[in-house]
C-alpha atoms as a PDB file:
ATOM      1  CA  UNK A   1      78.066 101.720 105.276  1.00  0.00           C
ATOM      2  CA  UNK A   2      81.109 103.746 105.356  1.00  0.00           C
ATOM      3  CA  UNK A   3      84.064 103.978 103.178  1.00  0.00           C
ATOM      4  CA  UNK A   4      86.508 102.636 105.954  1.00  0.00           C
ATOM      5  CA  UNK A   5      83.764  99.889 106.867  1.00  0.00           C
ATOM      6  CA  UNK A   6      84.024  98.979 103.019  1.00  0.00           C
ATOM      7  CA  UNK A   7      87.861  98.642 102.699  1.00  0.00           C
ATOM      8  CA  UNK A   8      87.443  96.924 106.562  1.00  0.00           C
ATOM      9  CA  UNK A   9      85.354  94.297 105.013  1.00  0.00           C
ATOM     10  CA  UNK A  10      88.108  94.202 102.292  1.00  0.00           C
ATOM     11  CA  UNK A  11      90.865  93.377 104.070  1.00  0.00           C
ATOM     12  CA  UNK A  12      89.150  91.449 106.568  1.00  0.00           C
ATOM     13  CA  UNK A  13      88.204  88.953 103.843  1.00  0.00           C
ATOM     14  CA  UNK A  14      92.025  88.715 102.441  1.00  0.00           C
ATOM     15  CA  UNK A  15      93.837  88.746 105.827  1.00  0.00           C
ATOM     16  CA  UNK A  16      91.081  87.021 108.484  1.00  0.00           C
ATOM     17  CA  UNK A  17      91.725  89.552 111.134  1.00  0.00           C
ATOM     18  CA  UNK A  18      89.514  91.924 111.495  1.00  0.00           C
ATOM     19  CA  UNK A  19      92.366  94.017 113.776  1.00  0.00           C
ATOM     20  CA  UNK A  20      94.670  93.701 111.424  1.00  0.00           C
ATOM     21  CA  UNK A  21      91.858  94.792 108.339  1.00  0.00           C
ATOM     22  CA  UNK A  22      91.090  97.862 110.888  1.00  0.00           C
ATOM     23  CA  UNK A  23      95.316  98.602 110.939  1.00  0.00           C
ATOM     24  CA  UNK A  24      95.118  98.816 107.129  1.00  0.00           C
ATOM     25  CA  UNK A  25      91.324 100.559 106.493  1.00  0.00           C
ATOM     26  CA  UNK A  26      91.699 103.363 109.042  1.00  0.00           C
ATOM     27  CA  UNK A  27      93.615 106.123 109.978  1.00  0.00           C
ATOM     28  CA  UNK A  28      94.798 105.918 113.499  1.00  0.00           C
ATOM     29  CA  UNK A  29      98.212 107.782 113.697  1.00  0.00           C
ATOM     30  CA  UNK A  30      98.828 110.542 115.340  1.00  0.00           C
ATOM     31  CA  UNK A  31      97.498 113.406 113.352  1.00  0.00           C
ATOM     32  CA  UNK A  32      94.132 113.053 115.555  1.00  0.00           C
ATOM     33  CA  UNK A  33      94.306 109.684 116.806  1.00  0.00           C
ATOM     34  CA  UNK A  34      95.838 107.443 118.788  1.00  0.00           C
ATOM     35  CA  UNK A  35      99.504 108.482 119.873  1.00  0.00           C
ATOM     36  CA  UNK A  36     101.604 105.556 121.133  1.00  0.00           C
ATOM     37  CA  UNK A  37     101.918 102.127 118.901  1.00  0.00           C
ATOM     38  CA  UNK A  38     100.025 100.529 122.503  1.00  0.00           C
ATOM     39  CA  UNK A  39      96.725 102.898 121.966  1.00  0.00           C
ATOM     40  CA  UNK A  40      96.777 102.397 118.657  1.00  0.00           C
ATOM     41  CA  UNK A  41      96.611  98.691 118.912  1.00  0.00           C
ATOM     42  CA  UNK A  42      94.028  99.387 121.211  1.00  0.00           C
ATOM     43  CA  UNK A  43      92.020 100.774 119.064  1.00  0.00           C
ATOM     44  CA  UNK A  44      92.456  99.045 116.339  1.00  0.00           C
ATOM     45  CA  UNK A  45      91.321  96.115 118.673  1.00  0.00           C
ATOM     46  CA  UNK A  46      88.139  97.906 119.604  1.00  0.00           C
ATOM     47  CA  UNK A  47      87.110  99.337 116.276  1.00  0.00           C
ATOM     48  CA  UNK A  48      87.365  95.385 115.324  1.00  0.00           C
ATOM     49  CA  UNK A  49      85.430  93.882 118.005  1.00  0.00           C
ATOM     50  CA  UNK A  50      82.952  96.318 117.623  1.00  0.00           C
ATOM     51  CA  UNK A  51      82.859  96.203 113.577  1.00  0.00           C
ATOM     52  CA  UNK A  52      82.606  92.516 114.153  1.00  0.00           C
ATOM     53  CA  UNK A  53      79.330  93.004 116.115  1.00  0.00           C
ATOM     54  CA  UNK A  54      77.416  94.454 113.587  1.00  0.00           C
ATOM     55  CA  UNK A  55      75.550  92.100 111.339  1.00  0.00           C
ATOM     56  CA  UNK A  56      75.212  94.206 107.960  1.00  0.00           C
ATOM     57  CA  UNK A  57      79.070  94.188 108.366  1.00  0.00           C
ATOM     58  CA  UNK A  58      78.875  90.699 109.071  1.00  0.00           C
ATOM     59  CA  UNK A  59      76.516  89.786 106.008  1.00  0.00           C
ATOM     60  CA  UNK A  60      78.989  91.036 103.996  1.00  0.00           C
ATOM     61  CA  UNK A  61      82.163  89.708 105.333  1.00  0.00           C
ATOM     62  CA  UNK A  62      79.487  86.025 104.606  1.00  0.00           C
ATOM     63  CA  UNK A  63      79.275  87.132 101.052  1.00  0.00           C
ATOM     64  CA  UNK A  64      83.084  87.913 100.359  1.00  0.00           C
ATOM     65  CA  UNK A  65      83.877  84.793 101.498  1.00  0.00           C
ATOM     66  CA  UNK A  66      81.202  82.711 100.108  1.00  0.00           C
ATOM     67  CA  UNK A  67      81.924  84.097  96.763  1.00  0.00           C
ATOM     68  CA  UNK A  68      85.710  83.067  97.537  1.00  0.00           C
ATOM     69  CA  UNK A  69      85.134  79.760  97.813  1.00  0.00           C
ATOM     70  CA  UNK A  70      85.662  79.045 101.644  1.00  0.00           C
ATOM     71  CA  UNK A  71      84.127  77.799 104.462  1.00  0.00           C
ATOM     72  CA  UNK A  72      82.663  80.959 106.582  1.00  0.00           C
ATOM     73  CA  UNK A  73      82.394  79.340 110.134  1.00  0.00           C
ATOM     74  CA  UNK A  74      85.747  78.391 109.409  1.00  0.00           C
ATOM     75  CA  UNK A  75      87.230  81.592 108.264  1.00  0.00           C
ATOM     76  CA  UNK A  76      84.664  83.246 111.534  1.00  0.00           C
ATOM     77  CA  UNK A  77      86.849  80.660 113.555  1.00  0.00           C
ATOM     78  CA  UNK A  78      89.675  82.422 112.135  1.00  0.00           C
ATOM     79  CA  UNK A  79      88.782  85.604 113.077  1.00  0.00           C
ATOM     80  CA  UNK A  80      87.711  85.379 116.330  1.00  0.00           C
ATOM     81  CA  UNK A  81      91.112  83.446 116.909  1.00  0.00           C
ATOM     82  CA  UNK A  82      92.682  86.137 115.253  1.00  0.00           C
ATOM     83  CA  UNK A  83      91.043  89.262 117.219  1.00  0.00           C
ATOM     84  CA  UNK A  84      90.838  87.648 120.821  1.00  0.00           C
ATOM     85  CA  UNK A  85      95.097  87.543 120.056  1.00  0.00           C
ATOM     86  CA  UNK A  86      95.558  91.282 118.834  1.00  0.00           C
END
């Protein structure tokens, strides 16, 4: 697991949306990445979607929020409410 998958995890606990979580844990400005604020959301979207497909990533998103206190297919309700709308 990555350093950026890490704080991804992070925020995705705290906020719910994994899009959002990928706004905050990577770097996708210009220097190198995406140019306009519409590719950027763009990939921010994808690096989500895809993030969210990946069940270590997914075990531990279950664990954060577990150890939180809340429900997970609740908060995975969330999240999938939240990244189908970014």
């Amino acid at each position: 697991m990555t350093i950026k998958q890490e704080n991804w995890i992070f925020e995705t606990i705290n906020t719910l949306n994994p899009t959002e979580a990928v706004r905050r844990s990577y770097d996708l400005g210009s220097k190198g990445g995406s140019k306009t604020l519409k590719q950027r959301n763009n990939t921010a979207s994808a690096i989500a979607s895809e993030n969210m497909n990946k069940p270590y990533l997914l075990e531990e998103i279950r664990n954060g929020i577990e150890i939180a206190g809340f429900d997970f297919k609740k908060s995975m309700r969330i999240m999938k409410r939240n990244l189908e709308n970014s």
